[in-house]
N, C-alpha and C. Protein backbone atom coordinates (compact mmCIF):
# COMPACT_ATOMS: atom_id res chain seq x y z
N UNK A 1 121.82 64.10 101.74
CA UNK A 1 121.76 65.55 101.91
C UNK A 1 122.64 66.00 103.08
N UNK A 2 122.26 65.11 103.82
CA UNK A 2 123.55 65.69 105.35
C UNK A 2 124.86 65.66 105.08
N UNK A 3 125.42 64.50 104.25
CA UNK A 3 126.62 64.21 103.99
C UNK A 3 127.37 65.41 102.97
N UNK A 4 126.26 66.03 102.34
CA UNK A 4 126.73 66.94 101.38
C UNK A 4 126.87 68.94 102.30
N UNK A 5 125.87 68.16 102.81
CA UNK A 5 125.75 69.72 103.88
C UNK A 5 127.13 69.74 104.70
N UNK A 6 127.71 68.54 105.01
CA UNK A 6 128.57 68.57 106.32
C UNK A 6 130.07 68.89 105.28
N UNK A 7 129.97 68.43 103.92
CA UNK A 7 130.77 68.43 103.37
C UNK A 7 131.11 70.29 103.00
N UNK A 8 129.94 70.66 102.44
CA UNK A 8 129.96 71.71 102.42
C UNK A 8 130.73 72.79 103.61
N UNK A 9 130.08 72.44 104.92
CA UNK A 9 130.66 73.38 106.01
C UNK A 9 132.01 73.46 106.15
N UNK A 10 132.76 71.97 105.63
CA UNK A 10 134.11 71.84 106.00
C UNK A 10 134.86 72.65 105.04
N UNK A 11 134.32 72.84 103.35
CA UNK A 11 134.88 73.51 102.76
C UNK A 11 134.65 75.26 102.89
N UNK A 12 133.71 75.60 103.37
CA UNK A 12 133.08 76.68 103.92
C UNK A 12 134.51 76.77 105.36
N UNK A 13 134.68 76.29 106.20
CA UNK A 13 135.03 76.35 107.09
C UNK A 13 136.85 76.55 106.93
N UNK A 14 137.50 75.69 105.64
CA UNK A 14 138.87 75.55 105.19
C UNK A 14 138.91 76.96 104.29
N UNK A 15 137.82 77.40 103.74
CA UNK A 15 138.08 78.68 102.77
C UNK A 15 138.31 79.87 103.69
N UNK A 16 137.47 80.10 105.22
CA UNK A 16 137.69 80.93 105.89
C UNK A 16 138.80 80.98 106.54
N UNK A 17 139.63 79.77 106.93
CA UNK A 17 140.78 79.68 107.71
C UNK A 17 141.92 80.30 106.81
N UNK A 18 141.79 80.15 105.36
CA UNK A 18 142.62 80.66 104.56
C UNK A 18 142.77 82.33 104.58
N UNK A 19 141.48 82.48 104.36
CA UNK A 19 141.29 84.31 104.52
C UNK A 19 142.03 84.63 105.81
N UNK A 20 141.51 84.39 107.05
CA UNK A 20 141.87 84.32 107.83
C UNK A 20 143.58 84.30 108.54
N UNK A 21 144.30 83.60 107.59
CA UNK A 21 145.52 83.02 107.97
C UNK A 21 146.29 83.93 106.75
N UNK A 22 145.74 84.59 105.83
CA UNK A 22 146.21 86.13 104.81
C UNK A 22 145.76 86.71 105.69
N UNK A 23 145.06 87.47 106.19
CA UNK A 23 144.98 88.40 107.46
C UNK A 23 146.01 88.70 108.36
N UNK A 24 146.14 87.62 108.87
CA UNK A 24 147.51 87.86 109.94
C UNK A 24 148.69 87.66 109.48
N UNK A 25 148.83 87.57 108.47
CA UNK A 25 150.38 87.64 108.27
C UNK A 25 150.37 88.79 107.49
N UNK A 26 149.40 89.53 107.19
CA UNK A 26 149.09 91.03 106.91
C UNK A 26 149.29 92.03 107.25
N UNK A 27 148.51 91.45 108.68
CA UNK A 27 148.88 92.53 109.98
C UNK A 27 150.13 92.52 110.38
N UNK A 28 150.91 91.05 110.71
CA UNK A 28 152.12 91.07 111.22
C UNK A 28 153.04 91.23 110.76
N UNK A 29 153.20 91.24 109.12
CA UNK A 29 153.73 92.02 108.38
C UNK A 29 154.26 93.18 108.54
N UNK A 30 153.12 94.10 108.75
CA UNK A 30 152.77 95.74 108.90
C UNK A 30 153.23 96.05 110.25
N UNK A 31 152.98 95.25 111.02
CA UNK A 31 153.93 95.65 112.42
C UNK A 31 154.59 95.53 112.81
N UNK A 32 155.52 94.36 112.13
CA UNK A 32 156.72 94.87 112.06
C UNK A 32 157.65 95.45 111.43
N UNK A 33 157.36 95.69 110.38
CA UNK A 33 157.94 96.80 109.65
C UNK A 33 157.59 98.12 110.07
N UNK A 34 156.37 98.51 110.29
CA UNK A 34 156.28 99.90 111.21
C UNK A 34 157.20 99.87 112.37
N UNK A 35 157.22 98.55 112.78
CA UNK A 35 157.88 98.48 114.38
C UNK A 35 159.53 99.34 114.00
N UNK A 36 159.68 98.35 112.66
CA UNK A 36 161.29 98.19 112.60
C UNK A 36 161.42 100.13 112.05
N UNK A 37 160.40 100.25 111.30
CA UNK A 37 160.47 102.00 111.03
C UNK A 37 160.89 102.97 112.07
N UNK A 38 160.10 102.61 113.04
CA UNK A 38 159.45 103.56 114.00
C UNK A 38 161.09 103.15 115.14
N UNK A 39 161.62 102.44 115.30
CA UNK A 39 162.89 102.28 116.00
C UNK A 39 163.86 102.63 114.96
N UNK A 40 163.94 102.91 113.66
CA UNK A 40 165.09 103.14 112.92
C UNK A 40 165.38 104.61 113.01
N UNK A 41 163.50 105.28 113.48
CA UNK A 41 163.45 106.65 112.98
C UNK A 41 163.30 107.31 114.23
N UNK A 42 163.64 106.44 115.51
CA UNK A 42 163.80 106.79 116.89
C UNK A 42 162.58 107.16 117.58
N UNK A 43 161.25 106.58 117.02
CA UNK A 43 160.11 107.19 117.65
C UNK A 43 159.83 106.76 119.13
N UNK A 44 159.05 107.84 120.24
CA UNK A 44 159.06 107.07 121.48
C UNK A 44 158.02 105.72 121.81
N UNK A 45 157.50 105.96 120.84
CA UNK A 45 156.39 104.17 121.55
C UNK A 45 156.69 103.54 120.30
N UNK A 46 157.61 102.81 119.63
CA UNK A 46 157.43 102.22 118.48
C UNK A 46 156.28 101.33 118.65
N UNK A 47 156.10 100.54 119.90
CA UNK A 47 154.68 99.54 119.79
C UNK A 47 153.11 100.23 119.01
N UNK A 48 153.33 101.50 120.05
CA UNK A 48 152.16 102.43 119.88
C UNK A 48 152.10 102.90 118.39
N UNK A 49 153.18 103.25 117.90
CA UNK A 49 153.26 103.41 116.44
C UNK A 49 153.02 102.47 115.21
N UNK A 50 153.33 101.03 116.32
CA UNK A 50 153.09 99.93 114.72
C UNK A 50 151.63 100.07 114.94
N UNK A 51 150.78 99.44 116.08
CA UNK A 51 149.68 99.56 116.55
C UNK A 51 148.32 100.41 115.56
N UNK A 52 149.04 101.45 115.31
CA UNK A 52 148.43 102.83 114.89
C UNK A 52 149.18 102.42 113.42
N UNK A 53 149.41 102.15 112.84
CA UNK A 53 149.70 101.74 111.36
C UNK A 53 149.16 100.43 111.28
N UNK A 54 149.05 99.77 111.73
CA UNK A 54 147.83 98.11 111.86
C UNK A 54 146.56 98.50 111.03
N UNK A 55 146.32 99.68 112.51
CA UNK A 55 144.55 100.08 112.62
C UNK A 55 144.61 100.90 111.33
N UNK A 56 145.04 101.74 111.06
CA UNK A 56 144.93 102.34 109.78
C UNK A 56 145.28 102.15 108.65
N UNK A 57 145.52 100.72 108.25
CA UNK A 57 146.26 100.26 106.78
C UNK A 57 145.35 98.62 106.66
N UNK A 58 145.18 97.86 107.62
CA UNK A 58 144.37 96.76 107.84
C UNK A 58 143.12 96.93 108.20
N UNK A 59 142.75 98.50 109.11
CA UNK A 59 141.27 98.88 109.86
C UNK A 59 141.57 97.88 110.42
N UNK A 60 140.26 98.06 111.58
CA UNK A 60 139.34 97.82 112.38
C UNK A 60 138.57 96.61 112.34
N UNK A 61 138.50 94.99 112.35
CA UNK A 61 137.08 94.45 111.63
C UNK A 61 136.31 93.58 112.93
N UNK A 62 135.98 94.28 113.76
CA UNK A 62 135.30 93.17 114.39
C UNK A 62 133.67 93.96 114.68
N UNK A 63 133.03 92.74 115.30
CA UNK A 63 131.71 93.79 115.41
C UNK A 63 131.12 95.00 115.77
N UNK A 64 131.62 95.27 116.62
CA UNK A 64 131.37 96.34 117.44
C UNK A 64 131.66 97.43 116.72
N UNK A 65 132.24 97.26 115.38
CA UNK A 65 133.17 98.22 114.71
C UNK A 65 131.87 98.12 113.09
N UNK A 66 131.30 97.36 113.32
CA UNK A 66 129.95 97.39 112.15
C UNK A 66 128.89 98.14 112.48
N UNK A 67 127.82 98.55 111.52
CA UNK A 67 126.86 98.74 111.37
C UNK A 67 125.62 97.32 112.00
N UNK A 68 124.61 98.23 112.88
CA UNK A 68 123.93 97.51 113.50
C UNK A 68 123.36 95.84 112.79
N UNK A 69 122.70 96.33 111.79
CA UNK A 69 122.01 95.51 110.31
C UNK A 69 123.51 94.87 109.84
N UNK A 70 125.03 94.97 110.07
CA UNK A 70 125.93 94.54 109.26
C UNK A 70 126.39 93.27 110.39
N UNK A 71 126.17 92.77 111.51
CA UNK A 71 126.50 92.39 112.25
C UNK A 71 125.67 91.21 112.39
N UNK A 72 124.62 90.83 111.62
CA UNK A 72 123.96 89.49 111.98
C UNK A 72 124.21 88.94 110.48
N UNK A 73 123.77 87.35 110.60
CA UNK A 73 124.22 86.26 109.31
C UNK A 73 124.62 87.15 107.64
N UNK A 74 123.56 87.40 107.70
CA UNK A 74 123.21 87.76 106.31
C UNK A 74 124.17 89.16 105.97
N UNK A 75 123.89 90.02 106.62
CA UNK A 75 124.63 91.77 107.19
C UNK A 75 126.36 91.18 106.77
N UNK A 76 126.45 90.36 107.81
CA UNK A 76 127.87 90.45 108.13
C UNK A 76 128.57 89.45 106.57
N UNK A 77 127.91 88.58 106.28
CA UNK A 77 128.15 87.69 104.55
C UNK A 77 128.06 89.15 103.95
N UNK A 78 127.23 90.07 103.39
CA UNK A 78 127.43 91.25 102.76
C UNK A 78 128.20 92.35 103.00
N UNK A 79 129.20 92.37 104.02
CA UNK A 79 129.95 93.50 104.11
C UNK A 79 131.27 92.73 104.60
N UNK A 80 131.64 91.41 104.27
CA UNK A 80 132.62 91.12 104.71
C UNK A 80 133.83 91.87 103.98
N UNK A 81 134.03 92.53 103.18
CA UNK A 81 135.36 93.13 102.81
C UNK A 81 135.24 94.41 102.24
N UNK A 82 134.20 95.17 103.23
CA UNK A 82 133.62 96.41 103.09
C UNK A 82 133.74 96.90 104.71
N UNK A 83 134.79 98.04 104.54
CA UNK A 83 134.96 98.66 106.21
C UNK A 83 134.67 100.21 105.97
N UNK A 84 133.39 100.83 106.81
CA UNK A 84 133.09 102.21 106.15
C UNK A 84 133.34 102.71 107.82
């Protein structure tokens, strides 16, 4: 049973690194192409501008940014790809 549990976590653990590792090349995607926008189109903070196209095309996802009840084990497994 342990051997299967431990087995489990690792695949549990390799499926999240994946999500995880589409995430950021999501974001970094998006910022730099906003970046490269926002300097083509002469804006004054291009950082501030990719920044602000991140947050509003990827959101927000960390806790503090959940619902109270969405933030513990169970909460946070049910709203993982739900940002209100």
């Amino acid at each position: 049973m342990a051997q299967a549990g431990n087995a489990l976590s690792k695949l549990s653990m390799g499926w999240g690194k994946l999500f995880g590792l589409a995430e950021q090349i999501n974001r970094r995607s998006t910022y730099i192409a906003a970046f490269r926008m926002a300097v083509e189109n002469k804006v004054a903070d291009p950082a501030g501008f990719a920044k602000q196209a991140v947050d509003e095309t990827q959101f927000i996802n960390n806790k503090g940014n959940k619902a109270r009840w969405g933030r513990g084990a169970v909460g946070a497994t049910l709203m993982t790809f739900k940002s209100y």
